[in-house]
C-alpha atoms as a PDB file:
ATOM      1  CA  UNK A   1       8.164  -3.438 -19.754  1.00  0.00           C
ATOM      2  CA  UNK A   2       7.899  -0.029 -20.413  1.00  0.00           C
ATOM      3  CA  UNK A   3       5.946   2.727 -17.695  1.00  0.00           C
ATOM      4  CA  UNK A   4       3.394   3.686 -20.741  1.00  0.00           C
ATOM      5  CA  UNK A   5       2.838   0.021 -21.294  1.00  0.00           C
ATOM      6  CA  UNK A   6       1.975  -0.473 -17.460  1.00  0.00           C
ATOM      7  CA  UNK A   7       0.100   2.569 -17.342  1.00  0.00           C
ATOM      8  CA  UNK A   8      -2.382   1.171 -20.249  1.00  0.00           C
ATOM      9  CA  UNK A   9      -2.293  -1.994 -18.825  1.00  0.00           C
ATOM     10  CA  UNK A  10      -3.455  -1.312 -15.291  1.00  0.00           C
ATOM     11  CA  UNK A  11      -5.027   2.125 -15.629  1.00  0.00           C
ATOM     12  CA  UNK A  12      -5.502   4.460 -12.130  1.00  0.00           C
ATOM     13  CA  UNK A  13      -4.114   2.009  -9.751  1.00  0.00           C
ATOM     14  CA  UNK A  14      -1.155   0.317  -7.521  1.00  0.00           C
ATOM     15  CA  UNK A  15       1.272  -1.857  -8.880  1.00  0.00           C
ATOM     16  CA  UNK A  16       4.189  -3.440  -7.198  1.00  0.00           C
ATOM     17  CA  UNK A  17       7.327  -3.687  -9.392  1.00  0.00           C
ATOM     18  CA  UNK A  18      10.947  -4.303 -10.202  1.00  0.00           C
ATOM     19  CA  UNK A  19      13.426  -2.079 -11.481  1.00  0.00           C
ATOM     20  CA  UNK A  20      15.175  -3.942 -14.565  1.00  0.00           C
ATOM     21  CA  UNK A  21      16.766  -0.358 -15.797  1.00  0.00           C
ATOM     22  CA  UNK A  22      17.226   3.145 -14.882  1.00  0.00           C
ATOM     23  CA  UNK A  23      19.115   6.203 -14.869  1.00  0.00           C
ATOM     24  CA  UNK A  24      20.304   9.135 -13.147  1.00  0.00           C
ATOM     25  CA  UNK A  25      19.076  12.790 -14.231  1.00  0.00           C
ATOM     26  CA  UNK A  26      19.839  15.794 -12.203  1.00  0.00           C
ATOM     27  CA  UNK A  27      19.411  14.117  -8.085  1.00  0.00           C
ATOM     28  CA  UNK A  28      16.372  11.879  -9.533  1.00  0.00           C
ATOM     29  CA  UNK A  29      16.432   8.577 -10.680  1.00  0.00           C
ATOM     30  CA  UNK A  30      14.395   8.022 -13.898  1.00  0.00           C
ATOM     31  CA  UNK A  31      13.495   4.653 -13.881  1.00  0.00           C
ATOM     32  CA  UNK A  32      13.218   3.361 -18.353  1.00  0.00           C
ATOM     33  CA  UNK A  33      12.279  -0.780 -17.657  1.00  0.00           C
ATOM     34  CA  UNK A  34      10.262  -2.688 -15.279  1.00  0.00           C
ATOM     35  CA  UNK A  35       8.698  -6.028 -14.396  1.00  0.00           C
ATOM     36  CA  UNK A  36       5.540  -5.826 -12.854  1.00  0.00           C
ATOM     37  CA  UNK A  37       4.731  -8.195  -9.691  1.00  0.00           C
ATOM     38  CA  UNK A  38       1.258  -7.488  -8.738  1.00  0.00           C
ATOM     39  CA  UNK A  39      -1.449  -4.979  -8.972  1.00  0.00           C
ATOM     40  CA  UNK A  40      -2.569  -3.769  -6.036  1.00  0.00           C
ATOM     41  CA  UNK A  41      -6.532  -1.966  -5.535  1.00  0.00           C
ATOM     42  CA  UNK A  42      -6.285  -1.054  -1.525  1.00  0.00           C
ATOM     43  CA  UNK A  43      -4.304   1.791  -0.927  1.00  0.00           C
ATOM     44  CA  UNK A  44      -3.904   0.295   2.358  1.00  0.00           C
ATOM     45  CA  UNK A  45      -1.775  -2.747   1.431  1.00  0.00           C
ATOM     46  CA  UNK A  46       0.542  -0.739  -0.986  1.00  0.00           C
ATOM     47  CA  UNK A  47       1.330   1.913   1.710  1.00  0.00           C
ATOM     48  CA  UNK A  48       2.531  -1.619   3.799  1.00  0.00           C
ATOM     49  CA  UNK A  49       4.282  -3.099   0.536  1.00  0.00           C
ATOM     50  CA  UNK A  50       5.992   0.517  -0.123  1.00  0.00           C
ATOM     51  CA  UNK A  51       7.750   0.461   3.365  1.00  0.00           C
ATOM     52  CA  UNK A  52       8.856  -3.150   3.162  1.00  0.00           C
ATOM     53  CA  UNK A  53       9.877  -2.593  -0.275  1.00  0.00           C
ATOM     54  CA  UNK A  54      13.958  -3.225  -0.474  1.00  0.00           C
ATOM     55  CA  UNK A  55      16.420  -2.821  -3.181  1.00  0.00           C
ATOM     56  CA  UNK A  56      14.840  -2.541  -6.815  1.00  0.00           C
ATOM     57  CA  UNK A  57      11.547  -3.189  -5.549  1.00  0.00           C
ATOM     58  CA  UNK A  58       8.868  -0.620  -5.221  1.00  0.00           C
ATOM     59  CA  UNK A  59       5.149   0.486  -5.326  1.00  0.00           C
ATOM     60  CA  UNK A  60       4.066   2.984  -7.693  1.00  0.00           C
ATOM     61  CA  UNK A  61       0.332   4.617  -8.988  1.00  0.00           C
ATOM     62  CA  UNK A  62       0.095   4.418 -12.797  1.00  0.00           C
ATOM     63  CA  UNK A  63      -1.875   8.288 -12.492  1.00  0.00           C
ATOM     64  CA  UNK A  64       2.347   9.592 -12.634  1.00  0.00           C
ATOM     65  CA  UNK A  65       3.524  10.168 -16.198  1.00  0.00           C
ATOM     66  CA  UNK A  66       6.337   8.634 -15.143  1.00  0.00           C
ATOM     67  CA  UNK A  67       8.589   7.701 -12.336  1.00  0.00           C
ATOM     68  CA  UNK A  68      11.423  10.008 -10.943  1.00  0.00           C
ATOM     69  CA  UNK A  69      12.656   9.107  -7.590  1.00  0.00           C
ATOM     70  CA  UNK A  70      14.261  11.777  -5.856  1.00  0.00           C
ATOM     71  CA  UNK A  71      18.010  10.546  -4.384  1.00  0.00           C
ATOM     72  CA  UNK A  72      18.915  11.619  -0.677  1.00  0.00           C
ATOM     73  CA  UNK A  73      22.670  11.677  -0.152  1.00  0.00           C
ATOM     74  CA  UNK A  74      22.893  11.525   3.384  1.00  0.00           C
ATOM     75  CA  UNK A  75      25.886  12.482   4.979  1.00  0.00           C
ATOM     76  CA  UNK A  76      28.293  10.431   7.267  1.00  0.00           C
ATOM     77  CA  UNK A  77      29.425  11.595  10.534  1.00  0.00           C
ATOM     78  CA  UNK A  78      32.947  10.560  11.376  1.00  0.00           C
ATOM     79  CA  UNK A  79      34.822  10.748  14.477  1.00  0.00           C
ATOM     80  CA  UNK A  80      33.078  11.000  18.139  1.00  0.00           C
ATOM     81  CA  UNK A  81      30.116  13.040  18.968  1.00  0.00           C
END
């Protein structure tokens, strides 16, 4: 599913979702097609299903035009410290 077809479906709220396809622009990652899992009303409960959130699963408010997730490269240290 599209983001503008979630966004009409479940207007000003949570939803919990999977990331079917994406792509990179710039150091974001734009994400094109998703299946939603849930809807979620208390901002409570997404903040706690955001930080379990693993992989291609994440929590997102449908107010965002759509949804750019900024990529950290973070760097390796080799050798003893």
């Amino acid at each position: 599913m599209v983001w503008a077809e979630v966004r009409r479906l479940y207007p000003n709220q949570f939803v919990q979702m999977k990331i079917l396809q994406s792509h990179i622009e710039d150091s974001y990652e734009v994400i094109d097609d998703v299946a939603v899992i849930r809807s979620i009303s208390d901002p409570k409960e997404a903040t706690r299903e955001l930080v379990k959130s693993k992989g291609d699963t994440l929590v997102y408010h449908t107010s965002k035009e759509e949804i750019r997730i900024k990529i950290r490269f973070t760097p390796g240290f080799r050798g003893i410290i």
